[in-house]
PDB file of N, CA and C in Angstrom:
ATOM      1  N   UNK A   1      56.877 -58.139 -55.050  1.00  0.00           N
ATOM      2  CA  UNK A   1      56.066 -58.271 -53.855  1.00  0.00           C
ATOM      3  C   UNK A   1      56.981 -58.506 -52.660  1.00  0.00           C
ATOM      4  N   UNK A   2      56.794 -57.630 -51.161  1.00  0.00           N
ATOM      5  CA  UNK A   2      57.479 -57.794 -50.487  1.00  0.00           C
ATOM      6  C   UNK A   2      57.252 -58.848 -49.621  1.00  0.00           C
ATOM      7  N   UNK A   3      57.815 -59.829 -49.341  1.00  0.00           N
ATOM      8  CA  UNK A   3      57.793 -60.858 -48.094  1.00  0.00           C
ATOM      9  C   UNK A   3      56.996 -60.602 -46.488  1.00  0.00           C
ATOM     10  N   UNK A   4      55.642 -61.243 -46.098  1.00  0.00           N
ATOM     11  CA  UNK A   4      54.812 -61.118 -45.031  1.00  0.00           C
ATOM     12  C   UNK A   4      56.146 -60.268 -43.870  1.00  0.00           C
ATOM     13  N   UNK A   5      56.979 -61.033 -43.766  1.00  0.00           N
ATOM     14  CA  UNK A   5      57.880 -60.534 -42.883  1.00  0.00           C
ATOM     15  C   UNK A   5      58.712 -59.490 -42.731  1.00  0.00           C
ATOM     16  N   UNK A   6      58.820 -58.664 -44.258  1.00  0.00           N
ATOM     17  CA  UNK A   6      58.830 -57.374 -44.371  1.00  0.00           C
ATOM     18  C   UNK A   6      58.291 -56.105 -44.292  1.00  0.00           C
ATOM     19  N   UNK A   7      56.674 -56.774 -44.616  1.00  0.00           N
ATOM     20  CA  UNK A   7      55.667 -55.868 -44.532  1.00  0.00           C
ATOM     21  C   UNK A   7      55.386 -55.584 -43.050  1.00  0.00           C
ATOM     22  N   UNK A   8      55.334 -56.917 -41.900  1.00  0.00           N
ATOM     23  CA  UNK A   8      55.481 -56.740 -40.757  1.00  0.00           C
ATOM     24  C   UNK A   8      56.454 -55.640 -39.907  1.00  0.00           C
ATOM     25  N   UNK A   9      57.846 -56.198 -40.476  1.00  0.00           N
ATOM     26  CA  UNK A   9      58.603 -55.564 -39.886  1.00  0.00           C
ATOM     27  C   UNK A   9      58.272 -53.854 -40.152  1.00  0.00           C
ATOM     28  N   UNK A  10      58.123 -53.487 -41.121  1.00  0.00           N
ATOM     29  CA  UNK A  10      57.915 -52.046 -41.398  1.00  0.00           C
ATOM     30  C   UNK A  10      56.766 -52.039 -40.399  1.00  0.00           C
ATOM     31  N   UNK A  11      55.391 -52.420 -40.415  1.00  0.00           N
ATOM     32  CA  UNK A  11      54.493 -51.665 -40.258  1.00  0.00           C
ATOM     33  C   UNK A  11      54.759 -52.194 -37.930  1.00  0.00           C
ATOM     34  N   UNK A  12      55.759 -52.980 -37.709  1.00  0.00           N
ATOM     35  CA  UNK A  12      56.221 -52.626 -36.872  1.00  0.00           C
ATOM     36  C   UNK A  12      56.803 -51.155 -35.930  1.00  0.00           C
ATOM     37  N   UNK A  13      57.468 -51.027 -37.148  1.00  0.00           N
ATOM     38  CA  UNK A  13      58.387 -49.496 -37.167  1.00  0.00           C
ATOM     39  C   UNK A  13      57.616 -48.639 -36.748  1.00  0.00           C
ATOM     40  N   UNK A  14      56.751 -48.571 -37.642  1.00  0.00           N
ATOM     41  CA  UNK A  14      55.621 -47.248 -37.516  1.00  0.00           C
ATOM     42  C   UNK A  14      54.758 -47.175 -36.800  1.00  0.00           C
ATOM     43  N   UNK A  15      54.560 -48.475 -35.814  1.00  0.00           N
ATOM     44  CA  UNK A  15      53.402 -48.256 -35.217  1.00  0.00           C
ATOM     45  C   UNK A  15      54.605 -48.144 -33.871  1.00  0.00           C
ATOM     46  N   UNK A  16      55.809 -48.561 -33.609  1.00  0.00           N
ATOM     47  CA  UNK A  16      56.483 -48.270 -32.409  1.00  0.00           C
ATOM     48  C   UNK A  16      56.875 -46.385 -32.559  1.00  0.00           C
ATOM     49  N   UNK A  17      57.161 -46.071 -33.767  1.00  0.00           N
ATOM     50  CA  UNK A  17      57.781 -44.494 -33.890  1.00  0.00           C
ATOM     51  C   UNK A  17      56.536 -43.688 -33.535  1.00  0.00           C
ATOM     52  N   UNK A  18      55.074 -44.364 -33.573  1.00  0.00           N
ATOM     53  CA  UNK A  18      53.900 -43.204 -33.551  1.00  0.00           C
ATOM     54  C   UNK A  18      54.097 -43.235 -31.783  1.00  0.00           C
ATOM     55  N   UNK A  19      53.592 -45.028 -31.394  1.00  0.00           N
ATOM     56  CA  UNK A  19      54.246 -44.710 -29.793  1.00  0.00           C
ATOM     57  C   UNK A  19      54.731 -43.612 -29.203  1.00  0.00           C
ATOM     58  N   UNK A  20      55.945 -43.777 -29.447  1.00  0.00           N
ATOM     59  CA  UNK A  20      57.096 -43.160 -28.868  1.00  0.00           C
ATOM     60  C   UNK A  20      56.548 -41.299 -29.201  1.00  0.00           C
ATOM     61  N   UNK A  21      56.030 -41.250 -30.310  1.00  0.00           N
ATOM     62  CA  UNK A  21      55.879 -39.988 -30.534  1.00  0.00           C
ATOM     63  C   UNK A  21      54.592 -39.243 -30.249  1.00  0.00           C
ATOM     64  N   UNK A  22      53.790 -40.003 -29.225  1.00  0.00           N
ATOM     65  CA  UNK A  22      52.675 -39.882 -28.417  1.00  0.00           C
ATOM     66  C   UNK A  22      52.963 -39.468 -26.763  1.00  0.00           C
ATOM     67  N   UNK A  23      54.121 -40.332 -26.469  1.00  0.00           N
ATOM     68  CA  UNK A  23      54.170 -40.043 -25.169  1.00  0.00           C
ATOM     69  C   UNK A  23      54.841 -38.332 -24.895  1.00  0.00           C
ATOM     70  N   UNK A  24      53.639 -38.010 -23.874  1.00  0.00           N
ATOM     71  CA  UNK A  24      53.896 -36.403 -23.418  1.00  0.00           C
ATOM     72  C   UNK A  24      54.168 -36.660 -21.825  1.00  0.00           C
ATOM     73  N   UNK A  25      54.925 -35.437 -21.684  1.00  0.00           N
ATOM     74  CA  UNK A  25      55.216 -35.371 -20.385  1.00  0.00           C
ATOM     75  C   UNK A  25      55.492 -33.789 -19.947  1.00  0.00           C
ATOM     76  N   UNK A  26      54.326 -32.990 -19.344  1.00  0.00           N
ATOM     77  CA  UNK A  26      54.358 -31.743 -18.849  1.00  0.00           C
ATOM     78  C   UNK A  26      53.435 -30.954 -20.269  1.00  0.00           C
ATOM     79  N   UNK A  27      52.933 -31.601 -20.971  1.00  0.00           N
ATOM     80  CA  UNK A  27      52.420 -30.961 -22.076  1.00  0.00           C
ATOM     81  C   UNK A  27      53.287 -31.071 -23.255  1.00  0.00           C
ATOM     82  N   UNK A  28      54.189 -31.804 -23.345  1.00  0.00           N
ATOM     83  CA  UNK A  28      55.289 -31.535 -24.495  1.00  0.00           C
ATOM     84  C   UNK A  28      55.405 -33.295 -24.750  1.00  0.00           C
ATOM     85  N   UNK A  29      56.182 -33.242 -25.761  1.00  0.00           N
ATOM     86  CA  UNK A  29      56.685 -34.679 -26.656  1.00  0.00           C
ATOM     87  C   UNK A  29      58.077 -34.573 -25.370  1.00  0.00           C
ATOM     88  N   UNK A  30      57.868 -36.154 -25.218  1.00  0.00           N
ATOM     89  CA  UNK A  30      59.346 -36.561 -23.888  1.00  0.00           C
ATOM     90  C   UNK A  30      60.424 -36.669 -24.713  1.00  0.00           C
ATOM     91  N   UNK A  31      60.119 -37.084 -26.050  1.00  0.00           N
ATOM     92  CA  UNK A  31      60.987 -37.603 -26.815  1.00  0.00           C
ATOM     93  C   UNK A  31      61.368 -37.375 -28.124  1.00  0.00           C
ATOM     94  N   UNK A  32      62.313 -36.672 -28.687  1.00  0.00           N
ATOM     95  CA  UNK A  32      62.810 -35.857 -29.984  1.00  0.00           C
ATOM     96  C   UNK A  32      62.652 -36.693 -31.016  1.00  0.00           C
ATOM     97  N   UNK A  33      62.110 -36.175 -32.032  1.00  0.00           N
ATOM     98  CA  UNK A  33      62.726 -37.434 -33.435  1.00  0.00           C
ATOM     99  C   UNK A  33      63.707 -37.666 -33.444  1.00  0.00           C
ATOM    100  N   UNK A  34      64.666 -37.465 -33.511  1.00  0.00           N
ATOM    101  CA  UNK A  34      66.003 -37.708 -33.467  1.00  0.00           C
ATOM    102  C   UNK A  34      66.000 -38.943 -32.630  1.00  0.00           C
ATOM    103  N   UNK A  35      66.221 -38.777 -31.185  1.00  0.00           N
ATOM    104  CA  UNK A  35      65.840 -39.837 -30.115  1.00  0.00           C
ATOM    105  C   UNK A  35      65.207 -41.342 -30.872  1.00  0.00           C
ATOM    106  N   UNK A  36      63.759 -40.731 -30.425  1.00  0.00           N
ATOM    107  CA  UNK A  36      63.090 -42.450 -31.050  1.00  0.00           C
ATOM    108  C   UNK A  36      63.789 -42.624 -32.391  1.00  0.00           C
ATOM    109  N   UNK A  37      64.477 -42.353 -33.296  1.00  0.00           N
ATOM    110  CA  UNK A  37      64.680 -42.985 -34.582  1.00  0.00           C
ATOM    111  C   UNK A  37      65.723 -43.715 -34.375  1.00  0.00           C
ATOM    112  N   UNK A  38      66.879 -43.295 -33.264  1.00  0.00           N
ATOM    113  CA  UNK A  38      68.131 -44.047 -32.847  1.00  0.00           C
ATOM    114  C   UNK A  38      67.730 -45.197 -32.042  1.00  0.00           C
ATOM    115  N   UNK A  39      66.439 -44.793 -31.292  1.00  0.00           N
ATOM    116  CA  UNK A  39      66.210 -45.921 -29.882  1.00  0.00           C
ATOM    117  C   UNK A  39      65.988 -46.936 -30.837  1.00  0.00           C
ATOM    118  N   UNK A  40      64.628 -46.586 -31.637  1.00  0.00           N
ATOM    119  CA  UNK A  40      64.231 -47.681 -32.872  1.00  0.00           C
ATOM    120  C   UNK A  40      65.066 -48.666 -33.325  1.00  0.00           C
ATOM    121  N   UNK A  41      66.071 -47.857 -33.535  1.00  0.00           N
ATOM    122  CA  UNK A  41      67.151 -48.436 -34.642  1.00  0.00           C
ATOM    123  C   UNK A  41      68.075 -49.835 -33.888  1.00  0.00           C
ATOM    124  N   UNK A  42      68.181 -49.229 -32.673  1.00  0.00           N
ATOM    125  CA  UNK A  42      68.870 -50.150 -31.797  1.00  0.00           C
ATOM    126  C   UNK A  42      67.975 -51.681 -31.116  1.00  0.00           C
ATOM    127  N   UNK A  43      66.445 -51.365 -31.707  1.00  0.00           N
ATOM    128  CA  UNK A  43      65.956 -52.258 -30.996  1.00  0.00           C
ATOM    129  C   UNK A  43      65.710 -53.178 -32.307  1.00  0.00           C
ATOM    130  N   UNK A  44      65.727 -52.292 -33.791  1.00  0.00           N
ATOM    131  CA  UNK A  44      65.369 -53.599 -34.585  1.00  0.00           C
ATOM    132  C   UNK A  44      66.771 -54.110 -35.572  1.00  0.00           C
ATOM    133  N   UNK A  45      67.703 -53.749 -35.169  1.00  0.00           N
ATOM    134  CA  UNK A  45      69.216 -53.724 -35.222  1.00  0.00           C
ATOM    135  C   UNK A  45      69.531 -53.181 -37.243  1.00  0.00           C
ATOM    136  N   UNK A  46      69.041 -51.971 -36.888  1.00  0.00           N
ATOM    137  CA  UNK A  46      68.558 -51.400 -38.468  1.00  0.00           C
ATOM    138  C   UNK A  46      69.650 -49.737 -38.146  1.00  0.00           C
ATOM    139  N   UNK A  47      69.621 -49.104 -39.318  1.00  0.00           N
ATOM    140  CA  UNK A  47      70.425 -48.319 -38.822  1.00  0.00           C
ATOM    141  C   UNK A  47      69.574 -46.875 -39.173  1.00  0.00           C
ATOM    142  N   UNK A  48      69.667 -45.439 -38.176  1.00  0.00           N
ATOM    143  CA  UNK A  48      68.726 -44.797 -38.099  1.00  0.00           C
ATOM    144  C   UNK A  48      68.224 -44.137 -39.614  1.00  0.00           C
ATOM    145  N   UNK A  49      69.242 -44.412 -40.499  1.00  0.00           N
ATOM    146  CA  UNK A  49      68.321 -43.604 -41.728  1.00  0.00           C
ATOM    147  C   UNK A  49      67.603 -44.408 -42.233  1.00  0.00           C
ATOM    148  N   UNK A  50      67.879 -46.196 -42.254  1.00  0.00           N
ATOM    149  CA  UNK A  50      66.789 -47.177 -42.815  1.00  0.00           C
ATOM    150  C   UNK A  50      65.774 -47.027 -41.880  1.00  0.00           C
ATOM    151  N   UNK A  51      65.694 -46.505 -40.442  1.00  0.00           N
ATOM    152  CA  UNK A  51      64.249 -46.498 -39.861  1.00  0.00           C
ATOM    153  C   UNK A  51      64.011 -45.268 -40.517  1.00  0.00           C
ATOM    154  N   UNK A  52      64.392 -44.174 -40.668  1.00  0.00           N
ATOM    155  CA  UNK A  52      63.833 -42.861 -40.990  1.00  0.00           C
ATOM    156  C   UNK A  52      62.828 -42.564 -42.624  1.00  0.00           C
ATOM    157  N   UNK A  53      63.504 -43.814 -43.132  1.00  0.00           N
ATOM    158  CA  UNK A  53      63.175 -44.273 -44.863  1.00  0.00           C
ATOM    159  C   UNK A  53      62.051 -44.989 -44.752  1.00  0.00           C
ATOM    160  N   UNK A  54      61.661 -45.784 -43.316  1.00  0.00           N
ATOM    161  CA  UNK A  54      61.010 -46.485 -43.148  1.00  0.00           C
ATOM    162  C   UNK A  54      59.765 -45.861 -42.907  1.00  0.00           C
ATOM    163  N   UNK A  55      60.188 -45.089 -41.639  1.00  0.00           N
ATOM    164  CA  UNK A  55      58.983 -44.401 -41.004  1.00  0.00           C
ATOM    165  C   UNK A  55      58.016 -43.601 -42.201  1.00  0.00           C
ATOM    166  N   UNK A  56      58.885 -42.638 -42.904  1.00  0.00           N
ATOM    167  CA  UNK A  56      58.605 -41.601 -43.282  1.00  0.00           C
ATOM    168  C   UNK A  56      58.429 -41.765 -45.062  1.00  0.00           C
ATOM    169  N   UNK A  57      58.160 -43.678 -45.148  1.00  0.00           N
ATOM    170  CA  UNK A  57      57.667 -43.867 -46.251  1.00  0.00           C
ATOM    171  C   UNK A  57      58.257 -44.074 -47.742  1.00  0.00           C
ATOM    172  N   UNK A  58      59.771 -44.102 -47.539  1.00  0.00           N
ATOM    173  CA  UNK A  58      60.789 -43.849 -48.554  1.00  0.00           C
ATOM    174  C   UNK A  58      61.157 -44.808 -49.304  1.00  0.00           C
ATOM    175  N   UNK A  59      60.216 -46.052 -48.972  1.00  0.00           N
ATOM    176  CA  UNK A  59      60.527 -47.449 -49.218  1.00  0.00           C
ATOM    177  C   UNK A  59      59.585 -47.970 -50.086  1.00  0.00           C
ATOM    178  N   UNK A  60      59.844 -48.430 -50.973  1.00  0.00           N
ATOM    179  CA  UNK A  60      59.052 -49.287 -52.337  1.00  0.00           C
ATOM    180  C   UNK A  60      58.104 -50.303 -51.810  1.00  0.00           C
ATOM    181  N   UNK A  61      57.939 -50.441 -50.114  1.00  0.00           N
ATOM    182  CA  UNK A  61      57.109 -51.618 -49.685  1.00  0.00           C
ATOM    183  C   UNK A  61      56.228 -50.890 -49.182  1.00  0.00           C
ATOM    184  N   UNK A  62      54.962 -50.676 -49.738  1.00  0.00           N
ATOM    185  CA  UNK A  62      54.049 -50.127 -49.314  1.00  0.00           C
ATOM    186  C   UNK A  62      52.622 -50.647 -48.751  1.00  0.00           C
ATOM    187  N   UNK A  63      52.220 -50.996 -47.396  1.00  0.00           N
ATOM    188  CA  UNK A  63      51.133 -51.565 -47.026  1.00  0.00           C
ATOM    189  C   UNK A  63      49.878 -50.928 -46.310  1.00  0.00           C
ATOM    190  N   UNK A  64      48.684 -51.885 -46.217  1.00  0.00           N
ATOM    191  CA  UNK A  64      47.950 -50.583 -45.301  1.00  0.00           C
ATOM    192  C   UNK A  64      47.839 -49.856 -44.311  1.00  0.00           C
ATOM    193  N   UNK A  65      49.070 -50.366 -43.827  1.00  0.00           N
ATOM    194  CA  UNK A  65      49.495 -48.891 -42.481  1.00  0.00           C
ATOM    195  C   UNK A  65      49.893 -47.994 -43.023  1.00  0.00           C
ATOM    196  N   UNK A  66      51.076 -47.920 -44.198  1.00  0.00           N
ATOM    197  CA  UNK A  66      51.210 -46.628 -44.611  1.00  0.00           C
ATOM    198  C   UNK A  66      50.404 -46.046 -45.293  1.00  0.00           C
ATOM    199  N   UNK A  67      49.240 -46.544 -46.051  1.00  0.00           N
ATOM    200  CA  UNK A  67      48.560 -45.821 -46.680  1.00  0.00           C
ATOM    201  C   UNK A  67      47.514 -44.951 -45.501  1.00  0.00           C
ATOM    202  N   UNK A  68      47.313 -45.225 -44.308  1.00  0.00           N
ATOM    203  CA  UNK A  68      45.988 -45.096 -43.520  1.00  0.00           C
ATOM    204  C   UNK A  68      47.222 -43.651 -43.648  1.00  0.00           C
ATOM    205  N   UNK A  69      48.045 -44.064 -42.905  1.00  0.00           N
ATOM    206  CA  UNK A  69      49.087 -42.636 -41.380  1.00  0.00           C
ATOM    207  C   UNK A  69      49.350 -41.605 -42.844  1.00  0.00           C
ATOM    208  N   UNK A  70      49.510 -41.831 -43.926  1.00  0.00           N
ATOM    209  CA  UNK A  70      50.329 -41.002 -44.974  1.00  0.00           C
ATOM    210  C   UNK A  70      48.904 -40.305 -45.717  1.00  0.00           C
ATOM    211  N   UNK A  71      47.742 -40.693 -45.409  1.00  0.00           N
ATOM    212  CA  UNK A  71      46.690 -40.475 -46.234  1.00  0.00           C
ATOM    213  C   UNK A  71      46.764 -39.173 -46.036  1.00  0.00           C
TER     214      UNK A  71
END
C-alpha cells in the first residue's frame, strides 16, 4: 500500500500535466509534452522520466485519478 503522500503526490502530477496540456493559444496546445514533463519535473524536483512513468501510469501506485483519466 502506497503512503497518503504518495498517492497525493502522483495524483498531483496528473492533474498539473492535464493543466498544462489544456492551455491553448491561437487554437493549438502552447505547450509540447516534452515541455510540461521537464517544467513538471523541475517543480516537483523528480526527474522527467519519473514524471512521464507517472503521468502516463507506469507506476504500481494506482488511485482514483488514474483510474477515472486512463478509463
Amino acid at each position: 500500500m502506497a503512503r497518503p503522500e504518495t498517492i497525493r503526490l502522483h495524483s498531483d502530477i496528473r492533474k498539473e500535466f492535464e493543466r498544462m496540456s489544456a492551455i491553448k493559444e491561437h487554437g493549438v496546445t502552447k505547450f509540447s509534452p516534452a515541455y510540461i514533463l521537464k517544467d513538471i519535473a523541475v517543480r516537483f524536483y523528480k526527474s522527467p522520466k519519473t514524471i512521464e512513468n507517472i503521468v502516463f501510469g507506469r507506476t504500481s501506485i494506482v488511485d482514483n485519478y488514474q483510474a477515472v483519466l486512463f478509463a
